[in-house]
Protein backbone atom coordinates (compact mmCIF):
# COMPACT_ATOMS: atom_id res chain seq x y z
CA UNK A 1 0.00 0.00 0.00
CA UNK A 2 2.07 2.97 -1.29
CA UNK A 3 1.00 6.80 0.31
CA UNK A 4 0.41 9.15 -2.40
CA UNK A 5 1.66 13.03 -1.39
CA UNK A 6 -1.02 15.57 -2.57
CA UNK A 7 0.48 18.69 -3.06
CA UNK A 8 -2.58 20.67 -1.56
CA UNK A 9 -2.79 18.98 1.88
CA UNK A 10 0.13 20.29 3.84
CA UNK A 11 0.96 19.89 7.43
CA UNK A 12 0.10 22.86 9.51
CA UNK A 13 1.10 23.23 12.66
CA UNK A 14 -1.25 24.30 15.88
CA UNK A 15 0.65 27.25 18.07
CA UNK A 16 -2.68 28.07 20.10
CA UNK A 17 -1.82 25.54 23.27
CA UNK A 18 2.22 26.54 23.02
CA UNK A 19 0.87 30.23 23.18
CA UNK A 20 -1.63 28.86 26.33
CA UNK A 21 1.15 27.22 28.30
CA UNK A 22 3.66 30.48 27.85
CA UNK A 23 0.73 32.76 28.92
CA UNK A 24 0.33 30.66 31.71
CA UNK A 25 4.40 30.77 33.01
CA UNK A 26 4.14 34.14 32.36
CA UNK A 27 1.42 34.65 34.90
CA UNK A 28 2.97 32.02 37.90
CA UNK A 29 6.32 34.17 37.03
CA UNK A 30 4.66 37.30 37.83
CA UNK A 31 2.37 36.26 40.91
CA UNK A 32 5.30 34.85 42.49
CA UNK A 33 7.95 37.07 41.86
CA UNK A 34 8.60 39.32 45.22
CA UNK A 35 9.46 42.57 45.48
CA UNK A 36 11.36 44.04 47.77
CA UNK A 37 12.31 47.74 48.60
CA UNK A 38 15.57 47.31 50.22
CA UNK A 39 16.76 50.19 52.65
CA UNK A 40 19.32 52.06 51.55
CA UNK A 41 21.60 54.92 52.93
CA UNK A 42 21.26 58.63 51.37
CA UNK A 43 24.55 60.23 50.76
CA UNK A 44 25.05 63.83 50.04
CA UNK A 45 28.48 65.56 48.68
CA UNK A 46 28.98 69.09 50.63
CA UNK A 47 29.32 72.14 47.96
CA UNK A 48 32.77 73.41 48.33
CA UNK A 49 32.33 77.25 49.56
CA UNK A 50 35.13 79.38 50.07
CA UNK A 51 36.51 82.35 52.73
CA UNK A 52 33.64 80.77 54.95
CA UNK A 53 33.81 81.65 58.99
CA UNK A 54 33.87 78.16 61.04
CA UNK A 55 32.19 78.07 64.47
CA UNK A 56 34.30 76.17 66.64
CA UNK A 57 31.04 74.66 68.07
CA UNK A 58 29.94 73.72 64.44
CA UNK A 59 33.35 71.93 63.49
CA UNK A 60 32.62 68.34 62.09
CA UNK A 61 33.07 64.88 64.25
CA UNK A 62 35.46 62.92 61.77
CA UNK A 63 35.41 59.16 62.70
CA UNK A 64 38.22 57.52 60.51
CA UNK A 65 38.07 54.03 60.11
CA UNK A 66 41.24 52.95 58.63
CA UNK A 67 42.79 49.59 56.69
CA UNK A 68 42.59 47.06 59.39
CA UNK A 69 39.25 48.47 60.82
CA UNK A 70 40.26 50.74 63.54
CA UNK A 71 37.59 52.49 64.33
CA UNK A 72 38.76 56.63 65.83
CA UNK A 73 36.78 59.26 66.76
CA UNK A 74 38.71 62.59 67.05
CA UNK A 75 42.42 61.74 68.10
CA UNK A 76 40.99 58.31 69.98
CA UNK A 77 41.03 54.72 69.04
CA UNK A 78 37.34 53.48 69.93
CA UNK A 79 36.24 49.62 70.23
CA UNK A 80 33.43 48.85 68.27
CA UNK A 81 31.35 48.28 71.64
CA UNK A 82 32.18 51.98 72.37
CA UNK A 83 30.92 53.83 69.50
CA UNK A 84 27.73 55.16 70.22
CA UNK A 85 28.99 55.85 73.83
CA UNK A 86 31.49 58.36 72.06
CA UNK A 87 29.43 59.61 69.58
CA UNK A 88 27.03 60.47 72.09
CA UNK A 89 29.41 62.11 74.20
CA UNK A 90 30.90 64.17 71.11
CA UNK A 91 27.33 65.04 70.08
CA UNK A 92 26.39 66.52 73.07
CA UNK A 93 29.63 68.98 73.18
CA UNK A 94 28.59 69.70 69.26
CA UNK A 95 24.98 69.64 68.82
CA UNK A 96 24.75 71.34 65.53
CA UNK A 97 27.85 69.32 63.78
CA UNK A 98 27.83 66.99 61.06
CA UNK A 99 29.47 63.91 61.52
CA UNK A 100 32.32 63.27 58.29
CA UNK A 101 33.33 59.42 58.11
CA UNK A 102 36.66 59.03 56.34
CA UNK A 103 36.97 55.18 55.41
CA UNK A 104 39.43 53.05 53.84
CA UNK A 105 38.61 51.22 51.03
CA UNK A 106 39.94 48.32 52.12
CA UNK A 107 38.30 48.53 55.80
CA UNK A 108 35.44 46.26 56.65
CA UNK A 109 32.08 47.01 55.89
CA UNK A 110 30.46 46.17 58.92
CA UNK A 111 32.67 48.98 60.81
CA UNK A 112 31.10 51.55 58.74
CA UNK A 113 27.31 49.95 59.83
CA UNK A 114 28.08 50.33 63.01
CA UNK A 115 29.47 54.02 63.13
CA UNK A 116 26.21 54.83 60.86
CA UNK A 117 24.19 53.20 63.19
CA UNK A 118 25.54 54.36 66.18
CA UNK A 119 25.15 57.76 64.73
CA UNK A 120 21.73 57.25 63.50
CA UNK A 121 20.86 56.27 67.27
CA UNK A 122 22.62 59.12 69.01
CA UNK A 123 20.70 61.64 66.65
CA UNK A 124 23.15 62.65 63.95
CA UNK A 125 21.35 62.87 60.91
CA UNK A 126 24.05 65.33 59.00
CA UNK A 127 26.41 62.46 57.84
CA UNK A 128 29.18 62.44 55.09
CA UNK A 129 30.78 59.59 54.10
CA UNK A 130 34.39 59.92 52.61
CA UNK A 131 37.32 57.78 50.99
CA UNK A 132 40.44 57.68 52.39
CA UNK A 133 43.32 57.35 49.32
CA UNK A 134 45.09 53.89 49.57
């Protein structure tokens, strides 16, 4: 029994349950994707101003946090227990100053949380964060 080939009946083929399925994915994709608005910090870079008077009451508390994570506040070496006790303590002799944090780049990350936090807690809200040179 030989098949003959008509040249009029060709195959055709059916996209509409492909299409289906891919709608489908495309809706358990969406409904289960999460989003999340992660918290972020909000850094600011001071104008530069010039001839300007300085209050000595208004001068900046610089926290440097150098290579191997040494955390100092001023001309002292802090432990990272003693932070917010410091910055505390320095806020309340400055109450209008910003706080400047000069970091290494190669200095831990979780040294600079806990400076931010510590100054987020103690009520500095006037923070800039700076790079120390290598």
């Amino acid at each position: 029994m030989k098949r003959r080939h008509h040249p009029d009946e060709e195959a055709e083929i059916n996209i509409t349950p492909m299409l289906d399925i891919v709608f489908i994915m495309l809706i358990f994709f969406i409904v289960t994707t999460s989003f999340v608005k992660e918290k972020g910090l909000d850094l600011a870079r001071p104008q530069q101003s010039k001839n300007q008077k300085v209050d000595k009451d208004k001068l900046p508390i610089v926290v440097k946090i150098d290579a191997t994570s040494v955390i100092r506040i001023g001309d002292r070496i802090v432990e990272p227990n003693a932070v917010r006790a410091n910055l505390e303590r320095e806020h309340a002799q400055k109450p209008e100053s910003m706080m400047i944090l000069a970091m290494h780049p190669d200095a831990d990350a979780a040294s600079m949380v806990n400076v931010l936090d510590g100054a987020n807690i103690v009520g500095i809200h006037d923070v800039s964060v700076a790079t120390e040179a290598r």
